[in-house]
C-alpha atoms as a PDB file:
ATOM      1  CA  UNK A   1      84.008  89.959  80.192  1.00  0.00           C
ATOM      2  CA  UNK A   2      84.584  92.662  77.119  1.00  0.00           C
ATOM      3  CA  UNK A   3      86.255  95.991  77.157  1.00  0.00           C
ATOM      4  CA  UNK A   4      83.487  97.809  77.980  1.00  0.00           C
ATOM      5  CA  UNK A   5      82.868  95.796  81.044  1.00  0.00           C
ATOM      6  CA  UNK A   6      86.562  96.184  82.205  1.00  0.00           C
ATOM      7  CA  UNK A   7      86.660  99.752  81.182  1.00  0.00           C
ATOM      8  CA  UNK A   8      83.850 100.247  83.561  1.00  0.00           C
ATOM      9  CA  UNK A   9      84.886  98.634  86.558  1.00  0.00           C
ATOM     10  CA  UNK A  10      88.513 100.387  86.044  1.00  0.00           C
ATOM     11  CA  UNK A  11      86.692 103.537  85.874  1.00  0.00           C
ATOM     12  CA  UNK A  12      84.556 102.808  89.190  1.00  0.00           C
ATOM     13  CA  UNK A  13      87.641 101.390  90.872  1.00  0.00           C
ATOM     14  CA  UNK A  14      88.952 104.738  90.309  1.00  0.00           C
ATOM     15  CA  UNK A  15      86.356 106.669  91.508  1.00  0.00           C
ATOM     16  CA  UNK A  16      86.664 104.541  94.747  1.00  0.00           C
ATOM     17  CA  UNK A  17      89.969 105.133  95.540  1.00  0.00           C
ATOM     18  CA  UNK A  18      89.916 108.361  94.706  1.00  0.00           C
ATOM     19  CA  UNK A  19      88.177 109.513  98.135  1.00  0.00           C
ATOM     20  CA  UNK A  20      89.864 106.897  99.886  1.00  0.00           C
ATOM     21  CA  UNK A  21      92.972 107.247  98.894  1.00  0.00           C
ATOM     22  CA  UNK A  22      92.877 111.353  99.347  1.00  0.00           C
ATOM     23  CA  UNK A  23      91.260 109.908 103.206  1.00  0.00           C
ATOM     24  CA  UNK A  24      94.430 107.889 103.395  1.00  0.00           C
ATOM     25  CA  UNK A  25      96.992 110.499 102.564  1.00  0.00           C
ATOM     26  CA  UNK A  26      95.565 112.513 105.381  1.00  0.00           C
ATOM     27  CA  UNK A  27      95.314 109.900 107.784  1.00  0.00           C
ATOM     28  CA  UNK A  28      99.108 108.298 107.075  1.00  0.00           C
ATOM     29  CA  UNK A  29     100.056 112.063 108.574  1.00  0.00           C
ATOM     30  CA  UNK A  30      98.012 112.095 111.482  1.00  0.00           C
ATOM     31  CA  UNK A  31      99.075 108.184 112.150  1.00  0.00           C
ATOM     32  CA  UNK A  32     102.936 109.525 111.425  1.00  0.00           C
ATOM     33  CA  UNK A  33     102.597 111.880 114.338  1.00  0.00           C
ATOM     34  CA  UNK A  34     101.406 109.673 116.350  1.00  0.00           C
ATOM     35  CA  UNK A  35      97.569 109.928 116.402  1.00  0.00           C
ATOM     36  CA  UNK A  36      95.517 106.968 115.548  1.00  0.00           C
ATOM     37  CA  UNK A  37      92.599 108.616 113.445  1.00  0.00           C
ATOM     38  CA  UNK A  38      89.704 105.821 113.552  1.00  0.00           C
ATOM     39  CA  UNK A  39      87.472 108.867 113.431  1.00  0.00           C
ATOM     40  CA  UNK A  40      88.543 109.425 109.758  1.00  0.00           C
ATOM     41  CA  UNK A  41      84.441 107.603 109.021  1.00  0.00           C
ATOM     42  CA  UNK A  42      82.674 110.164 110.551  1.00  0.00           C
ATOM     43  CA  UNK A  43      84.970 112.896 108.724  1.00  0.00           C
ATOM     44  CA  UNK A  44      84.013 111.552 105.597  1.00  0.00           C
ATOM     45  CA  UNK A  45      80.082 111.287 106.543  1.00  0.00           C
ATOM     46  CA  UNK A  46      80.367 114.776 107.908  1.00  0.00           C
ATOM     47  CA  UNK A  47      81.811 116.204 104.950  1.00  0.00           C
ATOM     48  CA  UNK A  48      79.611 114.246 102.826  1.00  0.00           C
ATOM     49  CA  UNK A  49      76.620 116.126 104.290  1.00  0.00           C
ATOM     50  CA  UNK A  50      78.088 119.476 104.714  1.00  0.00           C
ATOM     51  CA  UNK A  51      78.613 119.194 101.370  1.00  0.00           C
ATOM     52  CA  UNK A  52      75.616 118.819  99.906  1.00  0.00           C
ATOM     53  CA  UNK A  53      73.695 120.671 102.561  1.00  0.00           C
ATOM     54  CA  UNK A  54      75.753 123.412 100.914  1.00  0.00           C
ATOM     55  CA  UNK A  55      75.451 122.602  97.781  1.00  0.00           C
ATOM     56  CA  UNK A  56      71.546 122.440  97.657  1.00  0.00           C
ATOM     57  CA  UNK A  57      71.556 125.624 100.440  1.00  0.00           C
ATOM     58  CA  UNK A  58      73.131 128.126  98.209  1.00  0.00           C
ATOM     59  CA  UNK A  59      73.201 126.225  94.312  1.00  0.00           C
ATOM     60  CA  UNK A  60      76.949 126.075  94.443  1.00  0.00           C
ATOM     61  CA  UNK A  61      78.430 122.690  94.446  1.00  0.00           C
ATOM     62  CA  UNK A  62      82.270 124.541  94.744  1.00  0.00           C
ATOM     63  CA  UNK A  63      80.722 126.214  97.862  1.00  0.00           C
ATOM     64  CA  UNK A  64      79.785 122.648  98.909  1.00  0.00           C
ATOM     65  CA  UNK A  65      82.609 121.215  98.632  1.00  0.00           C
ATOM     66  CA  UNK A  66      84.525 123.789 100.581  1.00  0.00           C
ATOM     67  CA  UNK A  67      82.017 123.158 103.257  1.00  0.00           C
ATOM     68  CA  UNK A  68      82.855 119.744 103.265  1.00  0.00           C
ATOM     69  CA  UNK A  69      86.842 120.729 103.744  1.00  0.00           C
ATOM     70  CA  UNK A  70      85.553 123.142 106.794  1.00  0.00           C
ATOM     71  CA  UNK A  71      83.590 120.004 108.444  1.00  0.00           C
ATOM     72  CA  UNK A  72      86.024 118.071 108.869  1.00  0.00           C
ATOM     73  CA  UNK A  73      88.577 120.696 110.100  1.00  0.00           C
ATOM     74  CA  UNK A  74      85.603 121.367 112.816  1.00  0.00           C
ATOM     75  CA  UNK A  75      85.749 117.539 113.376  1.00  0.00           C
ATOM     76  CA  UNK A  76      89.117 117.021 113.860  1.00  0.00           C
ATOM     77  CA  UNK A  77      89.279 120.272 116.413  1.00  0.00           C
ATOM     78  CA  UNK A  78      87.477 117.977 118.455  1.00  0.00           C
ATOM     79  CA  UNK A  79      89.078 114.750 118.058  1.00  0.00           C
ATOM     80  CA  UNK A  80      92.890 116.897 118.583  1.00  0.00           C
ATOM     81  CA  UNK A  81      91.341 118.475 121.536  1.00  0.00           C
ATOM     82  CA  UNK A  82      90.512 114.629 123.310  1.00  0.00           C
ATOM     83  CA  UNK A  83      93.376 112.738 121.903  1.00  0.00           C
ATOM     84  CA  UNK A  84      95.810 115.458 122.191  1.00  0.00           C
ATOM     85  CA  UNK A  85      95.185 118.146 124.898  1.00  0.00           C
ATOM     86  CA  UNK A  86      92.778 115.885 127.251  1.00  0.00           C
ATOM     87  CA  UNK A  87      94.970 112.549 126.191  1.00  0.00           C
ATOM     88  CA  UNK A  88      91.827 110.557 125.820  1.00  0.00           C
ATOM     89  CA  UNK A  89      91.996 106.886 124.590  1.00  0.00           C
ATOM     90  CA  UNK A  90      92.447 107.409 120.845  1.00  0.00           C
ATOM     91  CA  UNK A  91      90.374 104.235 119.476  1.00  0.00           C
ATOM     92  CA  UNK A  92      87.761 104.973 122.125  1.00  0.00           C
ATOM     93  CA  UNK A  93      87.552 108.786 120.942  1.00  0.00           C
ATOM     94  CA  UNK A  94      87.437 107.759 117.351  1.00  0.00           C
ATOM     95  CA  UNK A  95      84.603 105.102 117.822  1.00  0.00           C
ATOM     96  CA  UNK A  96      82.739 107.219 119.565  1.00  0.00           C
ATOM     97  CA  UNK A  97      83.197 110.183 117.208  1.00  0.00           C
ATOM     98  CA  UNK A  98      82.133 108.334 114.345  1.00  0.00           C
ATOM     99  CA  UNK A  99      79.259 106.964 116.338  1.00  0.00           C
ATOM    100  CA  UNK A 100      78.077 110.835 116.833  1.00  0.00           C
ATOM    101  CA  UNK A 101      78.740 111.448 113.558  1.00  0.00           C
ATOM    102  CA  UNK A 102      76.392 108.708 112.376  1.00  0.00           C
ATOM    103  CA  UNK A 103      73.579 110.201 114.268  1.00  0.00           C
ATOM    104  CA  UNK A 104      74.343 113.831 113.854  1.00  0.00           C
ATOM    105  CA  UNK A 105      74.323 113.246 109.690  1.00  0.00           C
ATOM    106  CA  UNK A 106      71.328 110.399 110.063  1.00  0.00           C
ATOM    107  CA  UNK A 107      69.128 113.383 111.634  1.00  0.00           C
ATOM    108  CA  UNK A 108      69.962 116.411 110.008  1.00  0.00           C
ATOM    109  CA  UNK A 109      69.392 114.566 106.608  1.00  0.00           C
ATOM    110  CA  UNK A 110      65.563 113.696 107.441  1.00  0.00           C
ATOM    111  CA  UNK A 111      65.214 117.068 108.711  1.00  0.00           C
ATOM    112  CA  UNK A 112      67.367 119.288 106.171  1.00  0.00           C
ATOM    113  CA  UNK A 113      67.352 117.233 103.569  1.00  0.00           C
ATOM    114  CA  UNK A 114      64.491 115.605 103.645  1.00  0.00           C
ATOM    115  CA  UNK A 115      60.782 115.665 101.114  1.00  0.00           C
ATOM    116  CA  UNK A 116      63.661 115.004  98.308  1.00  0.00           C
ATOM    117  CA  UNK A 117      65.550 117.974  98.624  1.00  0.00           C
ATOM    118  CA  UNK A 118      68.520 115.928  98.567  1.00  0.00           C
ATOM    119  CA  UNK A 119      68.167 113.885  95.548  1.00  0.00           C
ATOM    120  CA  UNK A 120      68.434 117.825  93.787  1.00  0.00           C
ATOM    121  CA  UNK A 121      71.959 118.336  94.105  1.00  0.00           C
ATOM    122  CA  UNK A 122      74.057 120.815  92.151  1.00  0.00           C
ATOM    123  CA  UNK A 123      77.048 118.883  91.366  1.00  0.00           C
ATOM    124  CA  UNK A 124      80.061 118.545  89.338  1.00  0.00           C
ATOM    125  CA  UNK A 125      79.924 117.166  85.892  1.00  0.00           C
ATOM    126  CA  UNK A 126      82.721 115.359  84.464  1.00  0.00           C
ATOM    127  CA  UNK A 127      85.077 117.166  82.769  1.00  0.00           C
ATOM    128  CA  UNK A 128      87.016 114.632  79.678  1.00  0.00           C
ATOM    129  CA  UNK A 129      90.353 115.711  78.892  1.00  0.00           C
ATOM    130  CA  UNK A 130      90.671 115.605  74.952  1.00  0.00           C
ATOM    131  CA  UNK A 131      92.270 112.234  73.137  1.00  0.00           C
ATOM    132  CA  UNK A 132      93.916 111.084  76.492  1.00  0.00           C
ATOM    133  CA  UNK A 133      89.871 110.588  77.800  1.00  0.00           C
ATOM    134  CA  UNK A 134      89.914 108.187  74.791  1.00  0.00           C
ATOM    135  CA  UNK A 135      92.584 106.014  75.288  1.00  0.00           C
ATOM    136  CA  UNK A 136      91.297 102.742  75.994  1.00  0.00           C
ATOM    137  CA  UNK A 137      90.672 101.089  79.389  1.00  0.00           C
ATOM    138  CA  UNK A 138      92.514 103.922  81.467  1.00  0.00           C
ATOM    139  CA  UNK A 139      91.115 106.874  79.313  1.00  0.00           C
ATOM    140  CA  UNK A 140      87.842 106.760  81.246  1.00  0.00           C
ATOM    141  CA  UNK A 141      89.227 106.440  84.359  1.00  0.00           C
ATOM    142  CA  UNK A 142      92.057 108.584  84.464  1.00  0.00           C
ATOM    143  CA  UNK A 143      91.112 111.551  82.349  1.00  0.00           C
ATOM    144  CA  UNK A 144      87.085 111.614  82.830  1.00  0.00           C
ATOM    145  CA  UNK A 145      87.169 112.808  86.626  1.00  0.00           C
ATOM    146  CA  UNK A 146      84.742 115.740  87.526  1.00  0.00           C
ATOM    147  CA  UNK A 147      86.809 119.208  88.678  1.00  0.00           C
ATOM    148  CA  UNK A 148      86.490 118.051  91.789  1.00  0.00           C
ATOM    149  CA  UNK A 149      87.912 114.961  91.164  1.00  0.00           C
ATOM    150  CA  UNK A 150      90.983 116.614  89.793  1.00  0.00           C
ATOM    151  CA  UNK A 151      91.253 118.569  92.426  1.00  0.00           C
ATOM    152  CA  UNK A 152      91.824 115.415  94.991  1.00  0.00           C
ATOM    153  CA  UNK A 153      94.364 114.307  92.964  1.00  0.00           C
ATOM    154  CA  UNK A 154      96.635 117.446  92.874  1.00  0.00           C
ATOM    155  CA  UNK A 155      95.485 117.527  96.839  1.00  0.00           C
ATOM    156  CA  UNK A 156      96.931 114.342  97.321  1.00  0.00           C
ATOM    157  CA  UNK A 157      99.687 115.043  95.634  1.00  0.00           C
ATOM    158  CA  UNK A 158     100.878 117.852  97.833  1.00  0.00           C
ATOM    159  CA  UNK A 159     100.195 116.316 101.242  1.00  0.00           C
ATOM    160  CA  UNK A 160     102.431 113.506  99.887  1.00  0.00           C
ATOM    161  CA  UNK A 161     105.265 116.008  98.662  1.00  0.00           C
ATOM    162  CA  UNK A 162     104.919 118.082 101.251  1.00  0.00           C
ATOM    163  CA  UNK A 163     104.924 115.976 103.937  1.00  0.00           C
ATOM    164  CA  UNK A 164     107.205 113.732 102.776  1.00  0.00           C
ATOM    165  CA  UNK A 165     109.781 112.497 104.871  1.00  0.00           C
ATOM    166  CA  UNK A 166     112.465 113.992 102.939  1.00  0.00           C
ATOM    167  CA  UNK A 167     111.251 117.668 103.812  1.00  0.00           C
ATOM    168  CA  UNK A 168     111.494 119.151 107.546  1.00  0.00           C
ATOM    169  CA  UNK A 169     108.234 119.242 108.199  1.00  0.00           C
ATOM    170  CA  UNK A 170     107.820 115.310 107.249  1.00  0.00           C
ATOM    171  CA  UNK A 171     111.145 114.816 109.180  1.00  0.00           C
ATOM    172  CA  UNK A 172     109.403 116.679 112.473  1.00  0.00           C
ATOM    173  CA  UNK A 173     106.221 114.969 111.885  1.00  0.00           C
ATOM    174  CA  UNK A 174     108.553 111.334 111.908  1.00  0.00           C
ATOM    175  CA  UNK A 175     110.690 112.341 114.795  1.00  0.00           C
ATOM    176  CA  UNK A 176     107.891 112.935 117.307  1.00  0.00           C
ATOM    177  CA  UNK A 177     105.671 109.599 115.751  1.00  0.00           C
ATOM    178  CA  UNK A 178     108.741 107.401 116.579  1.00  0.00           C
ATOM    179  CA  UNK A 179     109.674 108.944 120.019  1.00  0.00           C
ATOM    180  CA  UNK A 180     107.755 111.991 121.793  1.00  0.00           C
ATOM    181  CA  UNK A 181     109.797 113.107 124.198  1.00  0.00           C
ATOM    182  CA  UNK A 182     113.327 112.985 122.853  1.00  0.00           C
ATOM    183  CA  UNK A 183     111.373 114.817 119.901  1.00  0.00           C
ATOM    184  CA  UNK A 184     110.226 117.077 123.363  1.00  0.00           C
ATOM    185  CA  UNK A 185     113.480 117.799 124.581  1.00  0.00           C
ATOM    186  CA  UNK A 186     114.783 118.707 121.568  1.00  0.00           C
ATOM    187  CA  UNK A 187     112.521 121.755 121.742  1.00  0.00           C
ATOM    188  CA  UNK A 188     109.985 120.265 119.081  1.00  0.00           C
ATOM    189  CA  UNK A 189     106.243 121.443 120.008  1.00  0.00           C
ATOM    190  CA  UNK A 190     105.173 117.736 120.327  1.00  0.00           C
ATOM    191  CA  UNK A 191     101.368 118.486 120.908  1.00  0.00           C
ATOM    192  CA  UNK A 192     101.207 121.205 118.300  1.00  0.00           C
ATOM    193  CA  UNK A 193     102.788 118.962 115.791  1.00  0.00           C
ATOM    194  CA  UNK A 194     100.092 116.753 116.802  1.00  0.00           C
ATOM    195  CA  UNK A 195      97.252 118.560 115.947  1.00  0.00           C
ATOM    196  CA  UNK A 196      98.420 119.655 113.104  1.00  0.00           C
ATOM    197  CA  UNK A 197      98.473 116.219 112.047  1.00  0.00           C
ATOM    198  CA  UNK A 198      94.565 115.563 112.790  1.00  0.00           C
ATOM    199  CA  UNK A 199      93.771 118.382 111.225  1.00  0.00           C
ATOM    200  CA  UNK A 200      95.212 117.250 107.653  1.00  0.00           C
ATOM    201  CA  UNK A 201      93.759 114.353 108.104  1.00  0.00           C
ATOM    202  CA  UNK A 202      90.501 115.653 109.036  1.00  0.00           C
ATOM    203  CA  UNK A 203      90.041 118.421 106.083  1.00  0.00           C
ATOM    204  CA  UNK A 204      91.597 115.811 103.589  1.00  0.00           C
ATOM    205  CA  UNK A 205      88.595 113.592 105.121  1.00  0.00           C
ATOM    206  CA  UNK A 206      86.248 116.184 104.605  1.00  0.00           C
ATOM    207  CA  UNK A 207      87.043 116.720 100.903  1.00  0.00           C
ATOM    208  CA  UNK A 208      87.238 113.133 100.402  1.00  0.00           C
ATOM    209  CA  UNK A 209      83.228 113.024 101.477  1.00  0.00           C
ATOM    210  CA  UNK A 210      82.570 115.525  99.550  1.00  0.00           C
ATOM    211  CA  UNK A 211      83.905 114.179  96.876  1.00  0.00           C
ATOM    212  CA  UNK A 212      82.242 110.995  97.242  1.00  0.00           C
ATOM    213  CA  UNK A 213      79.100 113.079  97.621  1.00  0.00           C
ATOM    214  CA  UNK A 214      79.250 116.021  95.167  1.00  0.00           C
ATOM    215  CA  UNK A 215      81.243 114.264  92.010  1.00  0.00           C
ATOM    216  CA  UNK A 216      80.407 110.374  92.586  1.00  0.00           C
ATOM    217  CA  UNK A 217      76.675 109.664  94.249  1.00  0.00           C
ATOM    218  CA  UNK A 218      75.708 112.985  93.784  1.00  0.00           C
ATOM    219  CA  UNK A 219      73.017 112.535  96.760  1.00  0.00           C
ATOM    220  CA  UNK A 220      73.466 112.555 100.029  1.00  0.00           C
ATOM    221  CA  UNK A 221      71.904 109.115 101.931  1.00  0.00           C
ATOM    222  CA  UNK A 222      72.557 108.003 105.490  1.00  0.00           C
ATOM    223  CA  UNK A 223      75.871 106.073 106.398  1.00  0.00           C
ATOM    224  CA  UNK A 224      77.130 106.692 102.413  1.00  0.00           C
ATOM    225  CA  UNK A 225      80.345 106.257 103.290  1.00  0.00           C
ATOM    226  CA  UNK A 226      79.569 102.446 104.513  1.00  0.00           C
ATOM    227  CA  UNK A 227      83.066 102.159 105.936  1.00  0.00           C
ATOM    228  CA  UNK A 228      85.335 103.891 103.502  1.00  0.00           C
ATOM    229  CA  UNK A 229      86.699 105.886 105.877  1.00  0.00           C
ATOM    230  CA  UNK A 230      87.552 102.647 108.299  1.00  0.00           C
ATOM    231  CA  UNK A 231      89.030 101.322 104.665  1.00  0.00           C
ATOM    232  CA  UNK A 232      91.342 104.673 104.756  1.00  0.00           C
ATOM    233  CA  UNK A 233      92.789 103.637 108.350  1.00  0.00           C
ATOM    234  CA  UNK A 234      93.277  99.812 106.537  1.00  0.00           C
ATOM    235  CA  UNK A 235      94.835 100.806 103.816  1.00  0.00           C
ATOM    236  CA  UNK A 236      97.865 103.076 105.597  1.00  0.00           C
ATOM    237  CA  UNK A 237      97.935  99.822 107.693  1.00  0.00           C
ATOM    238  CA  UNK A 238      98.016  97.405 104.847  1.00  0.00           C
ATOM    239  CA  UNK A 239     100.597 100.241 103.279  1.00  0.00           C
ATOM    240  CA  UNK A 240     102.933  99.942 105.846  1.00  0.00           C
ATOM    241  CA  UNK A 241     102.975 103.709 105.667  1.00  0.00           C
ATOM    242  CA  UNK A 242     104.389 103.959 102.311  1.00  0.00           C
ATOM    243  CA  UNK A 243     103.432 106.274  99.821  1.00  0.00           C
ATOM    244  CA  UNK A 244     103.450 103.364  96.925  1.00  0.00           C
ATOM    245  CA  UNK A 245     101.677 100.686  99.587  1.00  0.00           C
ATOM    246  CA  UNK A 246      98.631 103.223 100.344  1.00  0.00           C
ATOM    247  CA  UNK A 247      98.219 104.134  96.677  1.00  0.00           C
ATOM    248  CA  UNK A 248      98.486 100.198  95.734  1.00  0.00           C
ATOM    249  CA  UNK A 249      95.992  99.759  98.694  1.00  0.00           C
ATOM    250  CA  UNK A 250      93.890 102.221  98.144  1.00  0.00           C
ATOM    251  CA  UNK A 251      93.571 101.354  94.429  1.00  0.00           C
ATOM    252  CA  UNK A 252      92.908  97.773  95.176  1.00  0.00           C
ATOM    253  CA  UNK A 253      89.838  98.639  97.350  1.00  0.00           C
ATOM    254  CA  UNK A 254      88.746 100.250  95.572  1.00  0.00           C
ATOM    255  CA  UNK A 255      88.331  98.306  92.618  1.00  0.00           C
ATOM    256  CA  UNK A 256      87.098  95.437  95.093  1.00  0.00           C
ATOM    257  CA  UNK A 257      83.966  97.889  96.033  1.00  0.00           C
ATOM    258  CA  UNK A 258      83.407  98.183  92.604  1.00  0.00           C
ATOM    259  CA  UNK A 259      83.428  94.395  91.729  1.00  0.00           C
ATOM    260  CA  UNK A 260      80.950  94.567  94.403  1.00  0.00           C
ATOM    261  CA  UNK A 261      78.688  95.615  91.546  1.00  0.00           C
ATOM    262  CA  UNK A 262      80.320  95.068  88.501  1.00  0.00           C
ATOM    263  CA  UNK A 263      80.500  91.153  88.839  1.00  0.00           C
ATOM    264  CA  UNK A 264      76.390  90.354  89.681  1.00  0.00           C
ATOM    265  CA  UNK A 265      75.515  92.224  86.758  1.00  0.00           C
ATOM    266  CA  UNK A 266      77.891  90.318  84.300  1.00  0.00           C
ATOM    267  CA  UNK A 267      76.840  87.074  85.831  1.00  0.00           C
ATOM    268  CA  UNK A 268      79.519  86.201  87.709  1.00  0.00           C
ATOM    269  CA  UNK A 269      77.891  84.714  91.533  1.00  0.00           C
ATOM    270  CA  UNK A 270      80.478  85.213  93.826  1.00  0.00           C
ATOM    271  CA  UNK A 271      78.899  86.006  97.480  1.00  0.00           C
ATOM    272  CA  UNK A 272      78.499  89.188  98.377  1.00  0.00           C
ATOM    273  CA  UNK A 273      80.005  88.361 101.381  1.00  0.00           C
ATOM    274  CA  UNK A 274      83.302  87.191 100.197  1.00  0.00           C
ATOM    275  CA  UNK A 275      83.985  90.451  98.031  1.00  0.00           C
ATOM    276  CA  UNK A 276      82.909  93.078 101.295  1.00  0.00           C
ATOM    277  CA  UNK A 277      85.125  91.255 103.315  1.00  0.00           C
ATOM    278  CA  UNK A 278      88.420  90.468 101.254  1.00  0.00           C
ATOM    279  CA  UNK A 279      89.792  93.875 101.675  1.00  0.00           C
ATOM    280  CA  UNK A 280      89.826  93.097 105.307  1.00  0.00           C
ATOM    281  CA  UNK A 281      91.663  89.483 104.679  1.00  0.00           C
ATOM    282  CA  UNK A 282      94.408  91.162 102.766  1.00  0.00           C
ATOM    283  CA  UNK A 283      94.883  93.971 105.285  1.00  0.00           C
ATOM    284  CA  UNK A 284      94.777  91.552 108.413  1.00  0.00           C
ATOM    285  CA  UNK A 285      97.465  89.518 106.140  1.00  0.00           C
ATOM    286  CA  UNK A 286      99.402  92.657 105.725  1.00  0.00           C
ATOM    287  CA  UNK A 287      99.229  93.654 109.435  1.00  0.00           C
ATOM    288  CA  UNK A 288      99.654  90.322 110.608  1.00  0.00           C
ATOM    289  CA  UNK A 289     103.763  90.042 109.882  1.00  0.00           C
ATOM    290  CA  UNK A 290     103.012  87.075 106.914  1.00  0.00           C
ATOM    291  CA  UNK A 291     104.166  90.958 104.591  1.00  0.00           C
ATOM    292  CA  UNK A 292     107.495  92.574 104.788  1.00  0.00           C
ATOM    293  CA  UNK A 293     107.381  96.570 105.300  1.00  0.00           C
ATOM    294  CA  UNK A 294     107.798  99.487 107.849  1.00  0.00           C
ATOM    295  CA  UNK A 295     106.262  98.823 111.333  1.00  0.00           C
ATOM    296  CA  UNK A 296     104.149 101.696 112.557  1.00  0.00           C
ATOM    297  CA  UNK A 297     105.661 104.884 114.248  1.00  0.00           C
ATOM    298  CA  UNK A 298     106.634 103.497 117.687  1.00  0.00           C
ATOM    299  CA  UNK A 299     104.602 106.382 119.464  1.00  0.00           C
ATOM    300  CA  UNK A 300     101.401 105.858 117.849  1.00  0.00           C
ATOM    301  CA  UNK A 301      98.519 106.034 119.669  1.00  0.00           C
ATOM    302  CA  UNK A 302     100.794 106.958 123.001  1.00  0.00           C
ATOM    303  CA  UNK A 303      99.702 110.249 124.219  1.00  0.00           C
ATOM    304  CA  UNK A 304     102.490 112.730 124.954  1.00  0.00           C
ATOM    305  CA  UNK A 305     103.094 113.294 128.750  1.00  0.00           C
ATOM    306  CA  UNK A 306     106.526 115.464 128.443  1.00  0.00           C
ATOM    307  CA  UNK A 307     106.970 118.581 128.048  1.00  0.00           C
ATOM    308  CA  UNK A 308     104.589 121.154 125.936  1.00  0.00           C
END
């Protein structure tokens, strides 16, 4: 395999876990606070087509992308108002959500989208960063994103600074993950904390599918995300939520999708099987005790039945 080859896959790795690890960030918050997000797929797929319905509706892929962001916020109202308000079963709200989703997006592509209007999309363009685009192996990668692309990063980098667990809000967020109602009778606003939580994770999930969308395929196609945003919910899992563990996570599936590609056409035969599924070995290893690390907030997925 040469440099160019490895410079490639590096540089589609990258790309990868870009949305998903921007999907992550969000969705380490929500699962912090107690909400299980499994939902976080049809945030992505929602955003996904938002954003290029927007895109191709008014030329503007910026416009498109902050459709995307609004998407998902209007998904996650509805996920916060069943897991939170109505205390709904949170994996049962999130399947079916992403089931909707699925149709929803499936439909309104063949109707809106459809006669190749979609395959038209104003998008971002990649935007090379002088001599540190050249470097070799990482240049590509790191410093030949699209604006958009840059924009996730600095996006992920302030949900993880600012809701670290070293700042108040992180602390709050922590407090009323690990146990609701002393967090209640402290005079914390459990529920509101709550959906604040899903709704981080859902507009970070609706700029990751735009992103995916406006910067990466460009296109909009039914079920694009194929899982990535289940691979989100993995890889805080896998992370033990740790900022480090979901990067190295997210980075790590993300190169695995794009061996998914990269290997066939160098020659290599493994099945596809085997590479689709080994992100889901190493996260049931992770989850499964065989890997040290922090064990999830003790309140997660525990609806709150204390005080308001």
């Amino acid at each position: 395999m040469n440099t160019s080859m490895i410079t490639e896959i590096v540089s589609s790795g990258v790309a990868f876990a870009i949305p998903l690890l921007l999907a992550a960030a969000g969705e380490s918050i929500s699962e912090r606070a107690g909400v299980l997000n499994l939902s976080m797929e049809g945030m992505m797929l929602t955003g996904a087509f938002a954003g290029v319905l927007t895109a191709v509706s008014t030329g503007s892929a910026i416009l498109g992308a902050v459709a995307g962001i609004v998407a998902g916020l209007i998904f996650g109202l509805a996920q916060a108002l069943w897991s939170v308000r109505f205390r709904a079963d949170q994996i049962v709200v999130g399947i079916a959500a992403n089931a909707l989703a699925l149709g929803l997006t499936t439909f309104g592509a063949r109707t809106l989208l459809g006669d190749g209007k979609g395959h038209d999309v104003p998008a971002f363009g990649d935007v090379h960063i002088p001599v540190l685009s050249d470097l070799p192996v990482i240049g590509p990668a790191l410093f030949g994103q699209t604006l958009l692309g840059y924009f996730c990063v600095v996006a992920i980098v302030a949900l993880t600074v600012l809701f670290s667990n070293r700042t108040m809000t992180g602390m709050r967020i922590d407090a009323v993950g690990e146990d609701a109602v002393s967090a209640g009778w402290t005079g914390l606003p459990v529920n509101r904390i709550r959906v604040v939580g899903v709704l981080v994770a859902s507009g970070a999930g609706g700029l990751a599918g735009a992103q995916l969308a406006l910067s990466e395929v460009r296109a909009f196609s039914e079920n694009m995300t194929a899982g990535m945003g289940y691979l989100a919910v993995v890889a805080v899992i896998a992370g033990h939520w740790r900022v480090t563990g979901i990067l190295w996570a997210a980075l790590f599936f993300g190169v695995a999708r794009a061996l998914q590609f990269a290997l066939p056409a160098v020659g290599v035969h493994i099945p596809y099987a085997v590479l689709v599924m080994l992100p889901y070995v190493i996260a049931i290893v992770a989850i499964s005790g065989f890997v040290g690390g922090r064990k999830a907030p003790s309140c997660l997925t525990v609806p709150y039945v204390g005080r308001v």
